[in-house]
Protein backbone atom coordinates (compact mmCIF):
# COMPACT_ATOMS: atom_id res chain seq x y z
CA UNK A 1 -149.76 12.35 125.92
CA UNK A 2 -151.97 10.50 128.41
CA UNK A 3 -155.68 11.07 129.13
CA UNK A 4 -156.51 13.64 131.67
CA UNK A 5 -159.85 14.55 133.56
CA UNK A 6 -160.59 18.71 134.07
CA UNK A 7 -162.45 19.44 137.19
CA UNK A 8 -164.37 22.80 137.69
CA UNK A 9 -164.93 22.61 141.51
CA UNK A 10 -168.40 24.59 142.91
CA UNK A 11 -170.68 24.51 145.78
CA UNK A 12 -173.17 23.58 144.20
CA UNK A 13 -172.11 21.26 140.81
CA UNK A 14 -168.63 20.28 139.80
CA UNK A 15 -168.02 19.72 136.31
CA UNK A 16 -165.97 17.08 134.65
CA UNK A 17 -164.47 16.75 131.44
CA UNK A 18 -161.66 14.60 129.78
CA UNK A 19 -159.42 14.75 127.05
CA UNK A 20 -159.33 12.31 123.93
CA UNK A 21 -156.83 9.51 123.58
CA UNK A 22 -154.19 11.69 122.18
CA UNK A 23 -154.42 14.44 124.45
CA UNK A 24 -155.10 17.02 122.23
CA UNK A 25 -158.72 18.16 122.75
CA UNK A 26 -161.04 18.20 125.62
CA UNK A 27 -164.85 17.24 126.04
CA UNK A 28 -167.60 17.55 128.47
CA UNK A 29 -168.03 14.49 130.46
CA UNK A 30 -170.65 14.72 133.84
CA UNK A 31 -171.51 17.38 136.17
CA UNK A 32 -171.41 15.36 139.62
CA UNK A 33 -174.08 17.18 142.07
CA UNK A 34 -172.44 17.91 145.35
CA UNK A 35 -175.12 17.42 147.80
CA UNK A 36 -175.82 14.04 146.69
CA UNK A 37 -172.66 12.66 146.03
CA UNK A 38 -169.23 11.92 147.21
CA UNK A 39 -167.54 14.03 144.81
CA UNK A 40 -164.08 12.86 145.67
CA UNK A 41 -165.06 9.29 145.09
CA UNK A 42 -166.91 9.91 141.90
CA UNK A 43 -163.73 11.50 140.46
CA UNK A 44 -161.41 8.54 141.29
CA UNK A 45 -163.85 6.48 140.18
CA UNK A 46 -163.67 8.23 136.50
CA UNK A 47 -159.96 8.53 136.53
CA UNK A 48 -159.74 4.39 136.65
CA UNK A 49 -162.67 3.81 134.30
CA UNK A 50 -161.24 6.42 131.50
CA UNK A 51 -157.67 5.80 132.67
CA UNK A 52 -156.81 9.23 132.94
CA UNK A 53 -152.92 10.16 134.30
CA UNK A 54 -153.65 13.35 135.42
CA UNK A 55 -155.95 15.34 137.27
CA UNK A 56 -156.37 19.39 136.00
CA UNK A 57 -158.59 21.17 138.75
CA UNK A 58 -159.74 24.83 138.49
CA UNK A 59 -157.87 27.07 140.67
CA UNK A 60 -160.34 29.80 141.61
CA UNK A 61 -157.94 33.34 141.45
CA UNK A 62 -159.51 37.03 141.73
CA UNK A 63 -158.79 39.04 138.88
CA UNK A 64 -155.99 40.58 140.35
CA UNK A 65 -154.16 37.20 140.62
CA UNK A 66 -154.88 36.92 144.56
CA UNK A 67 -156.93 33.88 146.19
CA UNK A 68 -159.83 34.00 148.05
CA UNK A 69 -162.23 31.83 150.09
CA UNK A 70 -162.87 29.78 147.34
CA UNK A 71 -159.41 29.31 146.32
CA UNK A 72 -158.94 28.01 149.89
CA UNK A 73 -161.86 24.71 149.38
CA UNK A 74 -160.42 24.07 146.20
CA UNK A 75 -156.57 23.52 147.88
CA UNK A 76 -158.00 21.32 150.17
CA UNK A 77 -160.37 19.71 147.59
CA UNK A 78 -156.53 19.32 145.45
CA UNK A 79 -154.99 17.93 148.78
CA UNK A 80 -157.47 15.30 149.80
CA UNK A 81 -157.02 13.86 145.84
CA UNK A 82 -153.51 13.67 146.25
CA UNK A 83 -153.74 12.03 149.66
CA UNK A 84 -155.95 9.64 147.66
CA UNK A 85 -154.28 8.52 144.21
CA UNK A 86 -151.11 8.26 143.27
CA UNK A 87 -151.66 10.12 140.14
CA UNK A 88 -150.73 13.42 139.21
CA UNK A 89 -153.00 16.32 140.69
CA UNK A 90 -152.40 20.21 138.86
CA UNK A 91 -154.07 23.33 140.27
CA UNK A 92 -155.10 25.22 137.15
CA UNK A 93 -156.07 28.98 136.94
CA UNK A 94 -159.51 29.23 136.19
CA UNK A 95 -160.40 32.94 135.37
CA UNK A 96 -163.30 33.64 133.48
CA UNK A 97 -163.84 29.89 132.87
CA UNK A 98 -167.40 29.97 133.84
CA UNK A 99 -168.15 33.45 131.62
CA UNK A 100 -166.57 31.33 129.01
CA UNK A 101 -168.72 28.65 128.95
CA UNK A 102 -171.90 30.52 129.66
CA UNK A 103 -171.00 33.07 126.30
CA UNK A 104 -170.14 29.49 124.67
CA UNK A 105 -173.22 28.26 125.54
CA UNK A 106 -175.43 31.75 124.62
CA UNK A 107 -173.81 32.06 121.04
CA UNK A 108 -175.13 28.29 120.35
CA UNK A 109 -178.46 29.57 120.68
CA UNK A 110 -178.71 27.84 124.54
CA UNK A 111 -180.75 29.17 127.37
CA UNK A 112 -178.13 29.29 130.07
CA UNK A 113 -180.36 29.29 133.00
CA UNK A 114 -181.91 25.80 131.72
CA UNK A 115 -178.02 24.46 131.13
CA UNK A 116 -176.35 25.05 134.56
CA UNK A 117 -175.15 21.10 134.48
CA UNK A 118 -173.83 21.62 131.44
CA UNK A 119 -172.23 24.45 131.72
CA UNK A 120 -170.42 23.42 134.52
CA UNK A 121 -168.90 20.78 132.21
CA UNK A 122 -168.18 23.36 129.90
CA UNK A 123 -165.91 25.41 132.56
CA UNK A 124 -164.15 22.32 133.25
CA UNK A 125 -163.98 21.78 129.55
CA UNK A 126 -162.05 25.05 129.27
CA UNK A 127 -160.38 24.29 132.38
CA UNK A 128 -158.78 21.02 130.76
CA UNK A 129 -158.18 22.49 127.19
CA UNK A 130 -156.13 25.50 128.77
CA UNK A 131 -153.86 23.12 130.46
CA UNK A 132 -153.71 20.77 127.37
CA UNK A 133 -152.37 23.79 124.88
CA UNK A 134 -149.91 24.37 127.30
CA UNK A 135 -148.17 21.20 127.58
CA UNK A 136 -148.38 20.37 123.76
C-alpha cells in the first residue's frame, strides 16, 4: 500500500491528513485556511513532500444519498487536482465525518469551539481511514 493524503474540503478550512508508510492507519496532518492560501497548491505541494499516491477527498452527500451545492465545489475542487497531477484523485463519501470528529474530539475532554483547525483534520482523518479499511 502506498501513502495517501485525506482531504475534508470547507469554505472556510480544509483539513488534511495522511496515512502511515504502510497504509494502514491515518493521522491528522494541517488544516490549510482557505482565504489565505492556495489550497490546491498547498495540497500538491504535500503530496510530493510525503510522497503520497493517492488523493482521498470528502464527497459531501445529503443523508439521503443525493448531492447538493456543496457536493458541486467539491467535483470541481476533485477536477482541477486531476487536471493538475498525474496521481490518483478518489471522491469519498463523507457523511457524518465532521459529527465524527467533533464527538471524537468532545469525549477527549476538548472544547470543540476552541479546536475548529483541528477538527477539520480530524474529518479528513476519518475521511482517509474510511477509504483505507476499504481497500485493505
Amino acid at each position: 500500500m502506498k501513502k495517501a493524503l485525506g482531504i475534508d474540503l470547507g469554505d472556510a478550512r480544509v483539513g488534511v491528513a495522511i496515512s502511515d508508510d504502510l497504509g494502514m492507519l491515518a493521522h491528522p496532518l494541517e488544516t490549510i485556511a482557505v482565504k489565505t492560501s492556495d489550497v490546491k497548491k498547498r495540497i500538491l505541494t504535500l503530496v510530493a513532500e510525503r510522497g503520497a499516491q493517492t488523493i482521498i477527498v470528502g464527497m459531501p452527500r445529503n443523508m439521503d444519498g443525493t448531492y447538493g451545492p456543496a457536493a458541486t465545489k467539491a467535483k470541481e475542487f476533485i477536477e482541477a487536482l486531476r487536471s493538475s497531477t498525474e496521481i490518483k484523485v478518489i471522491a469519498w463519501d463523507e457523511r457524518l465525518t465532521t459529527v465524527s470528529a467533533q464527538r471524537s474530539l468532545h469525549e477527549a475532554g476538548k472544547n470543540t469551539k476552541k479546536q475548529r483547525p483541528i477538527i477539520d483534520q480530524v474529518a479528513a482523518q476519518i475521511i482517509l481511514q474510511g477509504w483505507l479499511d476499504s481497500v485493505s
